[in-house]
N, C-alpha and C. Protein backbone atom coordinates (compact mmCIF):
# COMPACT_ATOMS: atom_id res chain seq x y z
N UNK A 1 7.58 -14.58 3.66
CA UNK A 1 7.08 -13.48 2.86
C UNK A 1 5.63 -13.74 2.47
N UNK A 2 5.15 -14.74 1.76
CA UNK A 2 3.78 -14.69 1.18
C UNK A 2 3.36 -16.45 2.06
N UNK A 3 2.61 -16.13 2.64
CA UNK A 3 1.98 -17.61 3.39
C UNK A 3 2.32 -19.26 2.61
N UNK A 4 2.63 -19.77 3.39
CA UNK A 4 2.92 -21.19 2.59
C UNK A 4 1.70 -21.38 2.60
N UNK A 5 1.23 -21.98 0.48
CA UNK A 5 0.00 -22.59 0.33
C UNK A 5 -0.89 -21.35 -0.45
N UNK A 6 -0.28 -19.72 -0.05
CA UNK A 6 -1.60 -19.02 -1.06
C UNK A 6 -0.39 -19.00 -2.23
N UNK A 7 -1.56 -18.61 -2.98
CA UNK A 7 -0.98 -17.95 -4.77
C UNK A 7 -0.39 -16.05 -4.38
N UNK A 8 -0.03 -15.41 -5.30
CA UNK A 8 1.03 -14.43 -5.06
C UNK A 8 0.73 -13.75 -6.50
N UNK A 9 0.36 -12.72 -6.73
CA UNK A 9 0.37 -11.96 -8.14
C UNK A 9 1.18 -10.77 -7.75
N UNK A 10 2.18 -10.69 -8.49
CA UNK A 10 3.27 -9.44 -8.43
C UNK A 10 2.57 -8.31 -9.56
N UNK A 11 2.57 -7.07 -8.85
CA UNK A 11 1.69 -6.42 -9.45
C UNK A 11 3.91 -5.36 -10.01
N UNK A 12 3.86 -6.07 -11.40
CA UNK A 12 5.37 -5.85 -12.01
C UNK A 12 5.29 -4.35 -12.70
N UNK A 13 4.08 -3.56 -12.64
CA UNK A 13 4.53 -2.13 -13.21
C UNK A 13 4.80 -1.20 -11.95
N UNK A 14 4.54 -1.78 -10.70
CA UNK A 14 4.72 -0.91 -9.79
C UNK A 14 6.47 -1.28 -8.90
N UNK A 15 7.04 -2.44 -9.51
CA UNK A 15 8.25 -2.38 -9.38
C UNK A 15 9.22 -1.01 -9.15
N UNK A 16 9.92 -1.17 -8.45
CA UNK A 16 11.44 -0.10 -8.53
C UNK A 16 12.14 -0.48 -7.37
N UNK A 17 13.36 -0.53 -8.25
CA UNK A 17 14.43 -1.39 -7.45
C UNK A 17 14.48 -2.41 -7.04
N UNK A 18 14.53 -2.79 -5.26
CA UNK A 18 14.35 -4.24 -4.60
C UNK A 18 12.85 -4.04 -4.28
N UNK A 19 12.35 -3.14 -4.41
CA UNK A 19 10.76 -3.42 -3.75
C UNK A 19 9.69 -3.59 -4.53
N UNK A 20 9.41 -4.98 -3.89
CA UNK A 20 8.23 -6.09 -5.00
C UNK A 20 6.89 -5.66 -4.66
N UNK A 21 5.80 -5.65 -5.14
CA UNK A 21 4.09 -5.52 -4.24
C UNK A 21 3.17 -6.33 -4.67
N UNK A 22 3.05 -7.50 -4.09
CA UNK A 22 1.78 -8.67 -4.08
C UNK A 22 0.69 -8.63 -3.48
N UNK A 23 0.02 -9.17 -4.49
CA UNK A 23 -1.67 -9.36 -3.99
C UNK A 23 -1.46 -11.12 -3.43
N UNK A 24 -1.90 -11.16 -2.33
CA UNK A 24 -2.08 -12.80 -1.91
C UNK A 24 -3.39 -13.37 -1.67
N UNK A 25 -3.60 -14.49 -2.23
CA UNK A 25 -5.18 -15.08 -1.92
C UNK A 25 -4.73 -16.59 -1.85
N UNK A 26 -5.14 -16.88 -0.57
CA UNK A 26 -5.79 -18.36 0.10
C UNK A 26 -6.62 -18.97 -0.92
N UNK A 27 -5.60 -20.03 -1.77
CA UNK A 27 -6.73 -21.03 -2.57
C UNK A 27 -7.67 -21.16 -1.79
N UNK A 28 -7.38 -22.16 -0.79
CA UNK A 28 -8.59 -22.87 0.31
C UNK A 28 -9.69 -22.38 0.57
N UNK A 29 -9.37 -20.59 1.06
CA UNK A 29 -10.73 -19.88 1.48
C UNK A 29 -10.65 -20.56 2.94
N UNK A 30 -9.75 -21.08 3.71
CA UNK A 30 -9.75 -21.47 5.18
C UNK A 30 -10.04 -20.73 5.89
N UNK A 31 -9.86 -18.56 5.89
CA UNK A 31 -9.73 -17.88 6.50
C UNK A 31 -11.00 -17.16 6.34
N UNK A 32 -11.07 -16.61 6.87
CA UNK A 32 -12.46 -15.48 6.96
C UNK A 32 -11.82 -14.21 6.12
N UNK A 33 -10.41 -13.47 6.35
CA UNK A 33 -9.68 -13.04 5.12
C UNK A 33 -9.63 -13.89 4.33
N UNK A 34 -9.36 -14.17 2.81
CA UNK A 34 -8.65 -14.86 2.19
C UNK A 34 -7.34 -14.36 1.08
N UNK A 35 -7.42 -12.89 1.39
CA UNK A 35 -6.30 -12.03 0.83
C UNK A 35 -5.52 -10.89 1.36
N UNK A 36 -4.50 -10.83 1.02
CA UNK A 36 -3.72 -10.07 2.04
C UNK A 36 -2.75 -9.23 0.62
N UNK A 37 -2.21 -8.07 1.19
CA UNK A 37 -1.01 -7.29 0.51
C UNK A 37 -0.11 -7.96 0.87
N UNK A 38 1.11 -8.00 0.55
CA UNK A 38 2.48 -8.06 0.78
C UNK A 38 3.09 -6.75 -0.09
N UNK A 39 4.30 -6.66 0.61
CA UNK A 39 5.67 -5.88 -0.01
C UNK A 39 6.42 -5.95 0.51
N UNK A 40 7.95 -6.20 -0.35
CA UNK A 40 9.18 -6.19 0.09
C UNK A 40 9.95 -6.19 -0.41
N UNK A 41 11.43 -5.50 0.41
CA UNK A 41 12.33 -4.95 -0.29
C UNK A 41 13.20 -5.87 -0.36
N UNK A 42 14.31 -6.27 -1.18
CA UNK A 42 15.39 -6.74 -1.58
C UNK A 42 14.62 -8.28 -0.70
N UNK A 43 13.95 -8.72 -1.10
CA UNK A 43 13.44 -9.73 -0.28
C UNK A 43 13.10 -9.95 1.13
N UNK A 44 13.11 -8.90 1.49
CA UNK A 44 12.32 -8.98 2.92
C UNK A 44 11.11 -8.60 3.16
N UNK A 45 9.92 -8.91 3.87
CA UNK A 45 8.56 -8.27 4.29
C UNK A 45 8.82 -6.99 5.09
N UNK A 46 7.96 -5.98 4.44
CA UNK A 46 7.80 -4.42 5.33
C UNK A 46 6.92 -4.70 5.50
N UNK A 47 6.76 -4.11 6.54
CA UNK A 47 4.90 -3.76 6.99
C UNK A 47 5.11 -2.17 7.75
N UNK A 48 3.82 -1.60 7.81
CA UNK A 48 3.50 -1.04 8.99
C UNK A 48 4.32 0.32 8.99
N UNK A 49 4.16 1.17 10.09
CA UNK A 49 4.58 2.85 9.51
C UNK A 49 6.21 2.83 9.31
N UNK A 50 7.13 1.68 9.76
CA UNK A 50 8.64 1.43 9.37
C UNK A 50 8.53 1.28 7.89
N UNK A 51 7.56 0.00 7.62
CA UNK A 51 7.90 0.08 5.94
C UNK A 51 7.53 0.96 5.11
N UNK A 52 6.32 2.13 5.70
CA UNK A 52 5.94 2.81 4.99
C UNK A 52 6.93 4.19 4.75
N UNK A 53 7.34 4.42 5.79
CA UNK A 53 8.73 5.28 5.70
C UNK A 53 9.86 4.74 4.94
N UNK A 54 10.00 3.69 4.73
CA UNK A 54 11.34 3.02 4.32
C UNK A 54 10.98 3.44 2.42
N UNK A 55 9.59 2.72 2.45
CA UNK A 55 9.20 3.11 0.73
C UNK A 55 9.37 4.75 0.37
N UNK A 56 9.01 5.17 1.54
CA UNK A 56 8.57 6.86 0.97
C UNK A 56 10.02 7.40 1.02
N UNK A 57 11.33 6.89 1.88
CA UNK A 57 12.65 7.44 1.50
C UNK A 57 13.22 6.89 0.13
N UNK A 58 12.83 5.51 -0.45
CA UNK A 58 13.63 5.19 -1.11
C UNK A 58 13.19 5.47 -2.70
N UNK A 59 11.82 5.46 -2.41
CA UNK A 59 10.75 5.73 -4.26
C UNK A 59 10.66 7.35 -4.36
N UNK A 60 10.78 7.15 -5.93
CA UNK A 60 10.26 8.55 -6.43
C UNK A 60 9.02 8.88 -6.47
N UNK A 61 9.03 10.47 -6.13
CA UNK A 61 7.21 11.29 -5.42
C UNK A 61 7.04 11.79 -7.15
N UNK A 62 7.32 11.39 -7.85
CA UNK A 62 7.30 12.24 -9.45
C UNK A 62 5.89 12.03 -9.98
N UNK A 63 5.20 10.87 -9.85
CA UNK A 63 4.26 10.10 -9.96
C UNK A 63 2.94 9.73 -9.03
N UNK A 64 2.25 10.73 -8.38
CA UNK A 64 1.59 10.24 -7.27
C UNK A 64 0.63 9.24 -7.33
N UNK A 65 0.25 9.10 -8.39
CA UNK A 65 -0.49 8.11 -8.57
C UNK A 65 -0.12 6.27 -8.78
N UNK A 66 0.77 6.07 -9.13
CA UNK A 66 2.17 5.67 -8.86
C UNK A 66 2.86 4.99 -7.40
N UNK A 67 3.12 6.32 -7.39
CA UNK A 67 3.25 6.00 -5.39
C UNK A 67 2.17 5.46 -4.73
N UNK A 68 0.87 6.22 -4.67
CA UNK A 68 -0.33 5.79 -4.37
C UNK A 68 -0.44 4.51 -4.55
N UNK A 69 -0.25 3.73 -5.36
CA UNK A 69 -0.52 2.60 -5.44
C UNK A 69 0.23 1.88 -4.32
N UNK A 70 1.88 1.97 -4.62
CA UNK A 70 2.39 1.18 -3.83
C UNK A 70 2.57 1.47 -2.73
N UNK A 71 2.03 2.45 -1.86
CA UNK A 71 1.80 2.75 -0.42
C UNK A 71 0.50 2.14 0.01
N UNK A 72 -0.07 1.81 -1.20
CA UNK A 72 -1.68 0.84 -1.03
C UNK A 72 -1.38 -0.41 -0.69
N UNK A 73 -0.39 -1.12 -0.65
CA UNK A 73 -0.01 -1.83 -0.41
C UNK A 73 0.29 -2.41 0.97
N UNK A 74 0.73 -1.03 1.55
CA UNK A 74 0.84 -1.17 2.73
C UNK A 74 -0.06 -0.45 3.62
N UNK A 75 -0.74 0.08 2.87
CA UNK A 75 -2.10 0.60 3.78
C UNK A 75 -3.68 -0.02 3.88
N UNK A 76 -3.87 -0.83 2.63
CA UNK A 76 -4.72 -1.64 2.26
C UNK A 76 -4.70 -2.87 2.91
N UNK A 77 -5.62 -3.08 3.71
CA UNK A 77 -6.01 -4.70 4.35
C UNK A 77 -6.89 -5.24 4.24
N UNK A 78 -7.09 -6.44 3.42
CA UNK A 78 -8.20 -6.86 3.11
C UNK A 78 -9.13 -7.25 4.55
N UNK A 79 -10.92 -7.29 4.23
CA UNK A 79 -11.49 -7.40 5.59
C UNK A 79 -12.25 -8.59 5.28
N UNK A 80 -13.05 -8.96 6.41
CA UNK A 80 -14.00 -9.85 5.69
C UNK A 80 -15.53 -9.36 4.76
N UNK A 81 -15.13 -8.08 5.22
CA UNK A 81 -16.03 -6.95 3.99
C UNK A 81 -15.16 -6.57 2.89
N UNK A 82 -14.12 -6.29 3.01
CA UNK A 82 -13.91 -5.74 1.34
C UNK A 82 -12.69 -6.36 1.11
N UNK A 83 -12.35 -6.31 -0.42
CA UNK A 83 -11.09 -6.50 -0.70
C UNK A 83 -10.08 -6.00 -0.59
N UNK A 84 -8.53 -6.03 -0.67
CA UNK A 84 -7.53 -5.94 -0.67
C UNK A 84 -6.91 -5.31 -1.89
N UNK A 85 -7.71 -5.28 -2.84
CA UNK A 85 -7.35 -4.80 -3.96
C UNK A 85 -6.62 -3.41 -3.93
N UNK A 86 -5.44 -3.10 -4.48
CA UNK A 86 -5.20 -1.67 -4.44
C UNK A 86 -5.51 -1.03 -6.06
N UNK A 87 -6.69 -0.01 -5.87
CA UNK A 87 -7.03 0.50 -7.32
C UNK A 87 -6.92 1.88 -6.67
N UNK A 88 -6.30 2.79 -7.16
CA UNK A 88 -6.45 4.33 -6.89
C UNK A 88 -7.23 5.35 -7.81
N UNK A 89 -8.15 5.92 -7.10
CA UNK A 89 -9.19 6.93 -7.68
C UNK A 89 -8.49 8.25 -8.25
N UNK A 90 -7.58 8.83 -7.38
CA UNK A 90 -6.65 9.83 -7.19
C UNK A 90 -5.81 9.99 -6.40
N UNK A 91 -4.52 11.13 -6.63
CA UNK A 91 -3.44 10.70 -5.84
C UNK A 91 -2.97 12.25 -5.93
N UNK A 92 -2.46 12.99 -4.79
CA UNK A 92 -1.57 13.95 -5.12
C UNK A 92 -0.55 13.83 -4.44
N UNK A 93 0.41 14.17 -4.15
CA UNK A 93 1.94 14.35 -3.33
C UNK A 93 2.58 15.73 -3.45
N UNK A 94 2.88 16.11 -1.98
CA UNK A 94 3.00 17.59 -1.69
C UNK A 94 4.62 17.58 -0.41
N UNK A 95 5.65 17.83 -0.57
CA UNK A 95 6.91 18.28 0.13
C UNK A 95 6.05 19.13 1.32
N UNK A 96 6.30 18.86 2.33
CA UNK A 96 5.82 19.40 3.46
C UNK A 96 7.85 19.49 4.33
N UNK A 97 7.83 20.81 5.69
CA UNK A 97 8.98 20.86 5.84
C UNK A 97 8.91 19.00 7.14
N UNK A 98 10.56 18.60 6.73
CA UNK A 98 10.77 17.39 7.18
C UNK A 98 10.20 16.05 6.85
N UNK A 99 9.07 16.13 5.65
CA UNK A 99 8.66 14.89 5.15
C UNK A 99 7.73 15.06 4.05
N UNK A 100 6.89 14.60 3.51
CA UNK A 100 5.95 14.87 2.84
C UNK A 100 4.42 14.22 3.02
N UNK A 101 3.44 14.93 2.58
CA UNK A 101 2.01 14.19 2.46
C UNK A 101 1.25 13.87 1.01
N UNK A 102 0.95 12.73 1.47
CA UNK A 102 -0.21 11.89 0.09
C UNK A 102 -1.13 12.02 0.52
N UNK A 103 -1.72 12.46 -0.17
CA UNK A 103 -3.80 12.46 -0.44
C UNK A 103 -3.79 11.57 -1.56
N UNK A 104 -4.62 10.24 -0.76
CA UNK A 104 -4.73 9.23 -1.82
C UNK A 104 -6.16 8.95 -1.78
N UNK A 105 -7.00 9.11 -2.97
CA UNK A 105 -8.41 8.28 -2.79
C UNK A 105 -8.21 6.45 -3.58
N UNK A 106 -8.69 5.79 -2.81
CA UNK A 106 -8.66 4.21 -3.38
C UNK A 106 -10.19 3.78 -3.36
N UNK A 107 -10.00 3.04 -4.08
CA UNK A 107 -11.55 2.26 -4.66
C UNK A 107 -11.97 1.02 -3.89
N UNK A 108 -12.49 1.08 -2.99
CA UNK A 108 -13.01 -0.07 -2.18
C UNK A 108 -14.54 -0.61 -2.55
N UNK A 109 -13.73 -1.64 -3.40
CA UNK A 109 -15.36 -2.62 -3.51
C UNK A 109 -15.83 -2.02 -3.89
N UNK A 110 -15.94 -0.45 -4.92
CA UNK A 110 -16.40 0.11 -5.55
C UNK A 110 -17.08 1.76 -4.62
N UNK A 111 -16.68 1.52 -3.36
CA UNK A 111 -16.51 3.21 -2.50
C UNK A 111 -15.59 3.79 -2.52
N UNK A 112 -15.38 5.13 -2.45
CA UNK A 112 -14.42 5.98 -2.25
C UNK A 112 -14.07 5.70 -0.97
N UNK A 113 -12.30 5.84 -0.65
CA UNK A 113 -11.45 5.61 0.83
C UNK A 113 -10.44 6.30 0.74
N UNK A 114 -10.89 7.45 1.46
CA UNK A 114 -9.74 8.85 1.13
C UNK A 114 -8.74 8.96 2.32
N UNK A 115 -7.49 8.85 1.66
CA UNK A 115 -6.65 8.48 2.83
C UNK A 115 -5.77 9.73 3.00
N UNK A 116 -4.65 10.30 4.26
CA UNK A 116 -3.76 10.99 4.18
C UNK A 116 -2.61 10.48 5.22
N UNK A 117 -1.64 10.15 4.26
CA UNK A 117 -0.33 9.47 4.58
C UNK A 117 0.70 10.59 4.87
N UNK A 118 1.06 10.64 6.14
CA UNK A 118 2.10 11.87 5.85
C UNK A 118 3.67 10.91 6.65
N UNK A 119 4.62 11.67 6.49
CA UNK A 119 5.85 11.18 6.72
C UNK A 119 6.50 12.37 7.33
N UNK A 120 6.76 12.54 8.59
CA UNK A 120 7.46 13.84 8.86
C UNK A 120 8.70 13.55 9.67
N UNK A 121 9.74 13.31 9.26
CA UNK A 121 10.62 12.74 10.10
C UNK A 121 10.94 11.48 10.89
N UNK A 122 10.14 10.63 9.52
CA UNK A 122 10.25 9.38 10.35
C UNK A 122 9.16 9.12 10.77
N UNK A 123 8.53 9.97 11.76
CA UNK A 123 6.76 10.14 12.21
C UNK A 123 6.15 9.11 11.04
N UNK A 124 5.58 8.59 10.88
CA UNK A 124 4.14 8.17 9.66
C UNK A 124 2.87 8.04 10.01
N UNK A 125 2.05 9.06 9.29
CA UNK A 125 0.51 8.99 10.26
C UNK A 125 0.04 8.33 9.08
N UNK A 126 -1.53 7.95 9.48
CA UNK A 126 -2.13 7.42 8.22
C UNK A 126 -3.70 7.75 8.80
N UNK A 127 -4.27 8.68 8.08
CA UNK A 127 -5.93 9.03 8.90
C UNK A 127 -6.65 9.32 7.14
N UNK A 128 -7.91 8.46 7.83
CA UNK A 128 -8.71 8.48 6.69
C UNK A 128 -9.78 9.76 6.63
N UNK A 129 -9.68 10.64 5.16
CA UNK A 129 -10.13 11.92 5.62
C UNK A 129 -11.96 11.63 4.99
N UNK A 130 -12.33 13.19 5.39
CA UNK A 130 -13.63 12.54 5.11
C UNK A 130 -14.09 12.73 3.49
N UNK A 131 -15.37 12.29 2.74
CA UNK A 131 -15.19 12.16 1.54
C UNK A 131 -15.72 13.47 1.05
C-alpha cells in the first residue's frame, strides 16, 4: 500500500467507510518524485479509472467538494514540477443518464487545474478542461 520507508498522512476528514486517502513523501528524497497519493479500500490499493469508478459507486455525490477531494486522490500525481497535494478550488457534481460528471478545479502549486471526471457505465474519462 504506501512504499516501505516513506511517511503516510491520512487525510481522516475525507474518510467513509473502508476507503482511506494518503499523502506519501520519501524521507530520503531518493526519487525525482518524492510524493505520491495513495487510496484504499478496506485495505487494498485502487488506482486508476477501476478505482475511480469503484469510489464514485460506493461515496456519496451530496458534497462535491468533498468528493472532489477524494477523487484527487486518484487523479492527482505528483511531478517533478508540482506537488501532489490535493487542495480543491471548486467542485460541482451533476447525474448524467448511466453515470455522473465532476467539474473539479484543484490548486496546483498555486495554478488553477480544471478537471472533468465523468463515469458512464463503468466508462471513466478524466480530461483536463480549459481554464
Amino acid at each position: 500500500m504506501i512504499p516501505e520507508g516513506w511517511d503516510a498522512e491520512e487525510r481522516e476528514d475525507l474518510r467513509e467507510g473502508g476507503w482511506r486517502f494518503y499523502r506519501a513523501v520519501d524521507p530520503t528524497f531518493s526519487e525525482s518524485v518524492s510524493e505520491m497519493n495513495v487510496v484504499t479500500r478496506d485495505g487494498e490499493r485502487v488506482s486508476g479509472p477501476a478505482g475511480i469508478h469503484a469510489l464514485l459507486e460506493d461515496l456519496p455525490h451530496d458534497d462535491a467538494a468533498r468528493l472532489a477531494a477524494q477523487v484527487g486522490h486518484l487523479v492527482i500525481e505528483a511531478t517533478s514540477r508540482s506537488s501532489g497535494r490535493v487542495n480543491v478550488r471548486e467542485a460541482s457534481v451533476r447525474d448524467v443518464p448511466g453515470g455522473l460528471v465532476l467539474e473539479a478545479t484543484y490548486d496546483r502549486d498555486g495554478a488553477p487545474w480544471p478537471l472533468t471526471i465523468a463515469d458512464q457505465g463503468g466508462e471513466v474519462t478524466v480530461q483536463r478542461r480549459a481554464r
